[in-house]
C-alpha atoms as a PDB file:
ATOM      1  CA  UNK A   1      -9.472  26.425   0.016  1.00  0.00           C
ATOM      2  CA  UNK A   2      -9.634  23.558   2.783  1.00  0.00           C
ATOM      3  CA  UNK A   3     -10.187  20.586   2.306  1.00  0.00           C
ATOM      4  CA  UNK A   4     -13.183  18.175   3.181  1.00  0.00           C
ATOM      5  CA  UNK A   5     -12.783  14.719   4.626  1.00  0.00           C
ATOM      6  CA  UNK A   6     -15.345  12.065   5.496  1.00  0.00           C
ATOM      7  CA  UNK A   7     -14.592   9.600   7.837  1.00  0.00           C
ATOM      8  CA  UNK A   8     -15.489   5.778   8.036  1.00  0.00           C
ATOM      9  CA  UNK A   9     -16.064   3.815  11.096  1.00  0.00           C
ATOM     10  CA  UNK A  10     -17.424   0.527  11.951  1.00  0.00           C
ATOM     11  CA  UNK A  11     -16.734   0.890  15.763  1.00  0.00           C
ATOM     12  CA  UNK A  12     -16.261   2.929  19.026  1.00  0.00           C
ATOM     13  CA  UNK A  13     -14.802   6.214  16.756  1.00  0.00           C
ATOM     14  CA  UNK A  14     -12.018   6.646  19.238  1.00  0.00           C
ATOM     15  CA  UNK A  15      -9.316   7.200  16.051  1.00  0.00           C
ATOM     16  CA  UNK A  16     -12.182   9.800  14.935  1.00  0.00           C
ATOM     17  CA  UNK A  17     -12.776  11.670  17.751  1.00  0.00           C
ATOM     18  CA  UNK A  18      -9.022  12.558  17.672  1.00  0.00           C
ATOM     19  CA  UNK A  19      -9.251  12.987  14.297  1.00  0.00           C
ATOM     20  CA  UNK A  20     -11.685  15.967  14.944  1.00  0.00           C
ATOM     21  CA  UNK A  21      -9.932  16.997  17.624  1.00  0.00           C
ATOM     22  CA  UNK A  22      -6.654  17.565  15.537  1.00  0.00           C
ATOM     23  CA  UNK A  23      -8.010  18.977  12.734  1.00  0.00           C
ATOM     24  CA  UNK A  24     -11.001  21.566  14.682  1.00  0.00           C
ATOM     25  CA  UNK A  25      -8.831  24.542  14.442  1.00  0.00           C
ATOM     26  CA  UNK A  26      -7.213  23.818  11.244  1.00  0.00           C
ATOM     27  CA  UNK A  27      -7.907  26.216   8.270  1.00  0.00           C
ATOM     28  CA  UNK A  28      -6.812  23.885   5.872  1.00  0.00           C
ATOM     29  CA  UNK A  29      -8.403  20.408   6.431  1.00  0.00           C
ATOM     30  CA  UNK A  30     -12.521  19.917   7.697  1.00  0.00           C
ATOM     31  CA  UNK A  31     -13.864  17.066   8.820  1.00  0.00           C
ATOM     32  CA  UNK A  32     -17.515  17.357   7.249  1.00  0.00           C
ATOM     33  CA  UNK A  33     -19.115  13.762   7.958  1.00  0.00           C
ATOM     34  CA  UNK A  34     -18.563  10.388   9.609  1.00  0.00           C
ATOM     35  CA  UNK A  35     -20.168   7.514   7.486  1.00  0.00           C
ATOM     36  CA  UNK A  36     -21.047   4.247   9.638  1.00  0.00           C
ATOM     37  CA  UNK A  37     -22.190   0.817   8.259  1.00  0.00           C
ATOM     38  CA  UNK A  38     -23.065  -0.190  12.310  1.00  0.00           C
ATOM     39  CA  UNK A  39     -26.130   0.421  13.800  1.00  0.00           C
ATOM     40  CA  UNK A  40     -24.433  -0.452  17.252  1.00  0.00           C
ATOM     41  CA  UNK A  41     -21.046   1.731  16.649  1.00  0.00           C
ATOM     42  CA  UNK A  42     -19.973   3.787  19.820  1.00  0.00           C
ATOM     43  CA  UNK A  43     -19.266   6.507  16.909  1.00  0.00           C
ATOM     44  CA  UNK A  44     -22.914   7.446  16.494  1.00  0.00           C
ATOM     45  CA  UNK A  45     -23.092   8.979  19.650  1.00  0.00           C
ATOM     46  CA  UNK A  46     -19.407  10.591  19.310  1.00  0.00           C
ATOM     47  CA  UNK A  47     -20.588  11.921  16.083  1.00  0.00           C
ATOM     48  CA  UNK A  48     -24.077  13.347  17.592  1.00  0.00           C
ATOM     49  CA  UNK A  49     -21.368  15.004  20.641  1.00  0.00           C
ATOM     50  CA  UNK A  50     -18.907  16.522  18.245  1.00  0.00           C
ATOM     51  CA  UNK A  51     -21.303  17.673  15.977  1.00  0.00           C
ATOM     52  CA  UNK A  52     -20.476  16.023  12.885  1.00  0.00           C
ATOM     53  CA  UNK A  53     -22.918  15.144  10.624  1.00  0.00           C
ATOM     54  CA  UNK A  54     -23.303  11.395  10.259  1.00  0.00           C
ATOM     55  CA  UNK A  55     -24.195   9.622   7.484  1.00  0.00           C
ATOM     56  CA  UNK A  56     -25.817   5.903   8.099  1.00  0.00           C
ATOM     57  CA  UNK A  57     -25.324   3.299   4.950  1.00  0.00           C
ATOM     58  CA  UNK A  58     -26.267  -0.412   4.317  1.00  0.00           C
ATOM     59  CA  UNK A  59     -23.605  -2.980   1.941  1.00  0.00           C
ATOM     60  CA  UNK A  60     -25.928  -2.196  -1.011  1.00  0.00           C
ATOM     61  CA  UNK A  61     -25.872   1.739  -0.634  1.00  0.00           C
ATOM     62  CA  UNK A  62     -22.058   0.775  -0.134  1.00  0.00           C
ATOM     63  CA  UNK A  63     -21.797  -0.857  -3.404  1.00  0.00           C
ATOM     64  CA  UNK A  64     -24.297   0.655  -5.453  1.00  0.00           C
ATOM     65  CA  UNK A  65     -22.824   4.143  -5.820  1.00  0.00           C
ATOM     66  CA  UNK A  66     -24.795   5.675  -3.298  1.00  0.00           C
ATOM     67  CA  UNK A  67     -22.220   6.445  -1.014  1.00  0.00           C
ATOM     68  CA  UNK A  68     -19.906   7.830  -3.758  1.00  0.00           C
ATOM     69  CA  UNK A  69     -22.832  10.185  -4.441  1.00  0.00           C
ATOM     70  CA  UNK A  70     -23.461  11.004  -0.446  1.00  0.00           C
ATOM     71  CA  UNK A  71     -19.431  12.138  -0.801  1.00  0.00           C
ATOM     72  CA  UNK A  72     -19.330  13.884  -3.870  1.00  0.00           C
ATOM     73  CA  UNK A  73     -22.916  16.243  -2.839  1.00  0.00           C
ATOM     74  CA  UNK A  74     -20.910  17.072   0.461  1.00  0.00           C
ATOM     75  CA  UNK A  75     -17.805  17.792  -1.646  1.00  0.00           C
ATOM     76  CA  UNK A  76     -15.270  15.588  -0.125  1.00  0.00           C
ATOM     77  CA  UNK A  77     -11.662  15.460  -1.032  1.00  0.00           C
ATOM     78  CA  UNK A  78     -10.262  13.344   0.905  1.00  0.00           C
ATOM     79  CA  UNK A  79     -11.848   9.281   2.824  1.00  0.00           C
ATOM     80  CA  UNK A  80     -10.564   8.306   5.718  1.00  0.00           C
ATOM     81  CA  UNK A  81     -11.405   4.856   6.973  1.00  0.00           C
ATOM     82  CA  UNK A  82     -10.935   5.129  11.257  1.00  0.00           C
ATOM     83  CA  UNK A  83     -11.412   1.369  12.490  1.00  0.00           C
ATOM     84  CA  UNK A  84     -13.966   0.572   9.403  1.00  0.00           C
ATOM     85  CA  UNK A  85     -14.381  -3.105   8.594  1.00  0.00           C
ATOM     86  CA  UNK A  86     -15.699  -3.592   5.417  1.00  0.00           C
ATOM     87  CA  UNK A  87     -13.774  -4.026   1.610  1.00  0.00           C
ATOM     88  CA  UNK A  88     -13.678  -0.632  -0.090  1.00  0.00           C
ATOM     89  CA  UNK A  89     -15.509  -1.027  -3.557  1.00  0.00           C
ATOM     90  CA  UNK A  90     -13.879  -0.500  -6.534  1.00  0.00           C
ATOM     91  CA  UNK A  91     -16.660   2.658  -7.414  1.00  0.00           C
ATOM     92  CA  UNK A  92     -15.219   4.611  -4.129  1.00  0.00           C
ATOM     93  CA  UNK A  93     -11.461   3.599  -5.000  1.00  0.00           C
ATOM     94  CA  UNK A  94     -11.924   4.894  -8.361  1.00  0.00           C
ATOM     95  CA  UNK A  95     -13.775   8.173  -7.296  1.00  0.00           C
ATOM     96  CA  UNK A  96     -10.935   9.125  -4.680  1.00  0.00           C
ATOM     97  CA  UNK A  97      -7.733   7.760  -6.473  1.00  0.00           C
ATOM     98  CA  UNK A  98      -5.016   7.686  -3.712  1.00  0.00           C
ATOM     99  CA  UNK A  99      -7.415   9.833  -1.969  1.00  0.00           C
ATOM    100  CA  UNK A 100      -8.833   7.403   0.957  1.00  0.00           C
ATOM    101  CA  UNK A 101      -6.304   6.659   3.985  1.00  0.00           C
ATOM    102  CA  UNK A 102      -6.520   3.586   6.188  1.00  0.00           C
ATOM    103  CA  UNK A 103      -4.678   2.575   9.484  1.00  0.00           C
ATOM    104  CA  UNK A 104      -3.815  -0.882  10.594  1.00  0.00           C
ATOM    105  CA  UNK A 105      -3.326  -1.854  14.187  1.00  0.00           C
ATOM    106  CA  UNK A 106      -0.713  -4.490  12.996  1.00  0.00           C
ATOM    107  CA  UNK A 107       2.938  -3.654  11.075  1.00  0.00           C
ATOM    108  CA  UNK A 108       1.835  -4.849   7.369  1.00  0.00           C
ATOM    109  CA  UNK A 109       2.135  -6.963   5.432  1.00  0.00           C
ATOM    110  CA  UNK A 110       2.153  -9.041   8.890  1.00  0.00           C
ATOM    111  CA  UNK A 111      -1.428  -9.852  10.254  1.00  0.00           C
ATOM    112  CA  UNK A 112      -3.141  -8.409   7.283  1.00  0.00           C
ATOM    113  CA  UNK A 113      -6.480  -9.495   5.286  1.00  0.00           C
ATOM    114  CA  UNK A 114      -9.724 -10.104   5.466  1.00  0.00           C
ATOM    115  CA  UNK A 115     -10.528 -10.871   8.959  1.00  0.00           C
ATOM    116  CA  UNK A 116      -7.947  -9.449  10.160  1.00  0.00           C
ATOM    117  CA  UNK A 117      -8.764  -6.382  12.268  1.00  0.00           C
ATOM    118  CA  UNK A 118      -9.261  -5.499  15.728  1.00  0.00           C
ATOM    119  CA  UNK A 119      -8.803  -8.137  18.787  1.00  0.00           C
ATOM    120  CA  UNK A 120      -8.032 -10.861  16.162  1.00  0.00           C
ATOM    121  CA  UNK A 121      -4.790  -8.928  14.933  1.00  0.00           C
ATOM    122  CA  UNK A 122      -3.525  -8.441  18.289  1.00  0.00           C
ATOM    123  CA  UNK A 123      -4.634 -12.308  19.328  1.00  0.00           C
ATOM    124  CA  UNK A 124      -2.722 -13.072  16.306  1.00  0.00           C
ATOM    125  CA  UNK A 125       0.555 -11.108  17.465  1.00  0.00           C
ATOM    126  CA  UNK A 126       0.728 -12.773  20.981  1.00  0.00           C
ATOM    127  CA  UNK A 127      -0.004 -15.937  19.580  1.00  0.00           C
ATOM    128  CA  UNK A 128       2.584 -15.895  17.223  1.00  0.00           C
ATOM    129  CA  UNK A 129       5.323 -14.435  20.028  1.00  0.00           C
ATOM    130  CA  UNK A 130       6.451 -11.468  18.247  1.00  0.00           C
ATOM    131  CA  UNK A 131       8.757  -9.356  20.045  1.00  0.00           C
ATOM    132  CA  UNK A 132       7.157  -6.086  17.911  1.00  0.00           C
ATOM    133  CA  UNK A 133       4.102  -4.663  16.516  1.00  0.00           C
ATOM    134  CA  UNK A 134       2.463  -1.912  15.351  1.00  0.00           C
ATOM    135  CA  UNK A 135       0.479   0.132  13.130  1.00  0.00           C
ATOM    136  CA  UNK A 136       0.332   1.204   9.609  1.00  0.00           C
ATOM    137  CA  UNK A 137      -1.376   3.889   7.745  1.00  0.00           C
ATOM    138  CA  UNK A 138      -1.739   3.157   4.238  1.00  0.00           C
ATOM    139  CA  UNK A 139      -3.410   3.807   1.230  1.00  0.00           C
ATOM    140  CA  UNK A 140      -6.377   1.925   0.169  1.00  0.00           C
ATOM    141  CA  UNK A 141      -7.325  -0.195  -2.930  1.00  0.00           C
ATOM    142  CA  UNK A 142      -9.122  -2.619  -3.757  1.00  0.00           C
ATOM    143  CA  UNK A 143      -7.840  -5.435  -1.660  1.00  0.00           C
ATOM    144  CA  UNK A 144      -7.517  -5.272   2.093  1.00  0.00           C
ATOM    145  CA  UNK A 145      -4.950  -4.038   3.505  1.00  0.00           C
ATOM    146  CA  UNK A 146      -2.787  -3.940   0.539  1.00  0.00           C
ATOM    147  CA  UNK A 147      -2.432   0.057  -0.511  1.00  0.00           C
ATOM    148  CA  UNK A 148       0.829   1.731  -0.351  1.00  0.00           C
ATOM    149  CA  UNK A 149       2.257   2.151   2.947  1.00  0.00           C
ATOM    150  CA  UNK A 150       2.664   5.834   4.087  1.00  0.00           C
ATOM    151  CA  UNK A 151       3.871   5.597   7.312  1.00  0.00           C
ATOM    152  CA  UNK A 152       4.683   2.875   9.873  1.00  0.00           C
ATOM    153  CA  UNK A 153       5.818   3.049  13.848  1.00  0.00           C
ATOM    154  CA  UNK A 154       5.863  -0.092  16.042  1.00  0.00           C
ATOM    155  CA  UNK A 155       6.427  -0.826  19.991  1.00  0.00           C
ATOM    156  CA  UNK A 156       7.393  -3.932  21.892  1.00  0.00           C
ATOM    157  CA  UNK A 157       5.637  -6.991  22.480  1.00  0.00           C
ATOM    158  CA  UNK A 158       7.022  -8.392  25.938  1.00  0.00           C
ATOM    159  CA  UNK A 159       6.485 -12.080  26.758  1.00  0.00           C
ATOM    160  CA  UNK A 160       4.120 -11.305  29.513  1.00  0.00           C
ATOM    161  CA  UNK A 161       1.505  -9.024  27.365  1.00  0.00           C
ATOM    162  CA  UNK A 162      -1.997 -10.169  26.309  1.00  0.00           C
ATOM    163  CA  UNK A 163      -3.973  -9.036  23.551  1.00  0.00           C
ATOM    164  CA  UNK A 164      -5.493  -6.292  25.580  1.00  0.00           C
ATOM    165  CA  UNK A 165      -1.672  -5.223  26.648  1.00  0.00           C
ATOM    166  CA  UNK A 166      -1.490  -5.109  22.927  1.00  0.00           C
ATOM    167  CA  UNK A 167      -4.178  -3.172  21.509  1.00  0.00           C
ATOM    168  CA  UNK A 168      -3.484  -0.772  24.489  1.00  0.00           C
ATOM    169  CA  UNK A 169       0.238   0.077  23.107  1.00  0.00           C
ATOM    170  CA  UNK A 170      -1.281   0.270  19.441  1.00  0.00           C
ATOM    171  CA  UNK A 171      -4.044   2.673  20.505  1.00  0.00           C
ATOM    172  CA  UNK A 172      -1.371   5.249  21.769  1.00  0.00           C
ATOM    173  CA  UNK A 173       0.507   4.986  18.579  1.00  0.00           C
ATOM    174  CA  UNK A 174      -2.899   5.665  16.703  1.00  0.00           C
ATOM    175  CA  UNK A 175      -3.851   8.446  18.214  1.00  0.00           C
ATOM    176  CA  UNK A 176      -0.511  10.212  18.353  1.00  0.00           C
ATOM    177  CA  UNK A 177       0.320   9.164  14.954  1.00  0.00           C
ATOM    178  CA  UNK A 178      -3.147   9.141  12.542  1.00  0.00           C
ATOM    179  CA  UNK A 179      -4.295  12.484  12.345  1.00  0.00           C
ATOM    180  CA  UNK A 180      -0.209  13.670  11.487  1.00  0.00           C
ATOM    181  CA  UNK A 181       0.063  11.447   8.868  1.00  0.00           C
ATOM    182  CA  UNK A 182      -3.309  12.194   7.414  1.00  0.00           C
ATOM    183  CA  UNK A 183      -2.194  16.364   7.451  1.00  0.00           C
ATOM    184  CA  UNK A 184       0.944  15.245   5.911  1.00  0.00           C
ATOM    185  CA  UNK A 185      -0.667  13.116   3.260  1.00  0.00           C
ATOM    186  CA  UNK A 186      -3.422  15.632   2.236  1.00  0.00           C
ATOM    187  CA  UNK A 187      -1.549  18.608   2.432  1.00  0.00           C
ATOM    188  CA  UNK A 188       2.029  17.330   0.828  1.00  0.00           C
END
């Protein structure tokens, strides 16, 4: 029997869109619905393309249960958070123990936390002159960026890269890298 994920985004979808990509001929893993807590996200209108459901949610819906009900009617096994910004409440941890995958465009624990996501992670990593960085998939609990780490792969940070040159490298590694380690994870 496959099994169902639903995936989370805050933002353009890009990590999603090869998500469904990866997984469209699989027999074994479905991607039945994107969630999005943005109005404005680019993955609305990747979701309407691909023709995945999607599933539109406010912070009270998010913490009220309502969104643990929305993924339990559409029988999904498995959450994947793609680029999603907000703190995963404890009601959706505890329905999908060690079930809900998140990736990091930084090498954890480095440039981790609350506020940490997006351009200000890789504004972080030039400011701070590292020579590497990264991304990590983990799993997700209640504090940000703080689950188990599954799998990690970094690149180098020259002297003369900005923060675009940076999210650029980390992009490549997400989208090779993401929808592998989610198989790998869900299927053992």
């Amino acid at each position: 029997m496959s099994k169902n994920i639903a995936i989370f985004a805050s933002g353009s979808g890009s990590n999603a869109e090869r998500i469904v990509e990866y997984f469209s001929d699989s027999k074994e893993i479905n991607v039945k619905l994107f969630l999005c807590n943005n109005p404005e996200a680019g993955v609305i209108q990747r979701a309407e393309r691909l023709n995945i459901p999607l599933v539109m949610f406010n912070r009270q819906q998010f913490k009220s249960g309502e969104v643990v009900d929305i993924l339990k009617e559409n029988h999904i096994d498995w959450v994947i958070l793609a680029g999603f910004l907000w703190l995963v409440p404890k009601n959706i941890v505890e329905a999908f123990p060690n079930k809900i995958i998140n990736i990091h465009p930084a090498l954890l624990p480095k440039f981790g936390g609350k506020g940490m996501y997006g351009h200000f992670v890789h504004e972080a990593v030039v400011e701070n002159k590292e020579t590497e960085s990264g991304i990590t998939i983990h799993l997700v609990n209640e504090h940000y960026d703080e689950g188990a780490i599954i799998f990690q792969a970094s690149y180098p940070v020259l002297p003369t890269d900005t923060p675009e040159d940076v999210a650029k490298k980390g992009q490549v590694l997400e989208h090779k890298h993401f929808p592998e380690v989610i198989e790998k994870a869900i299927l053992g």
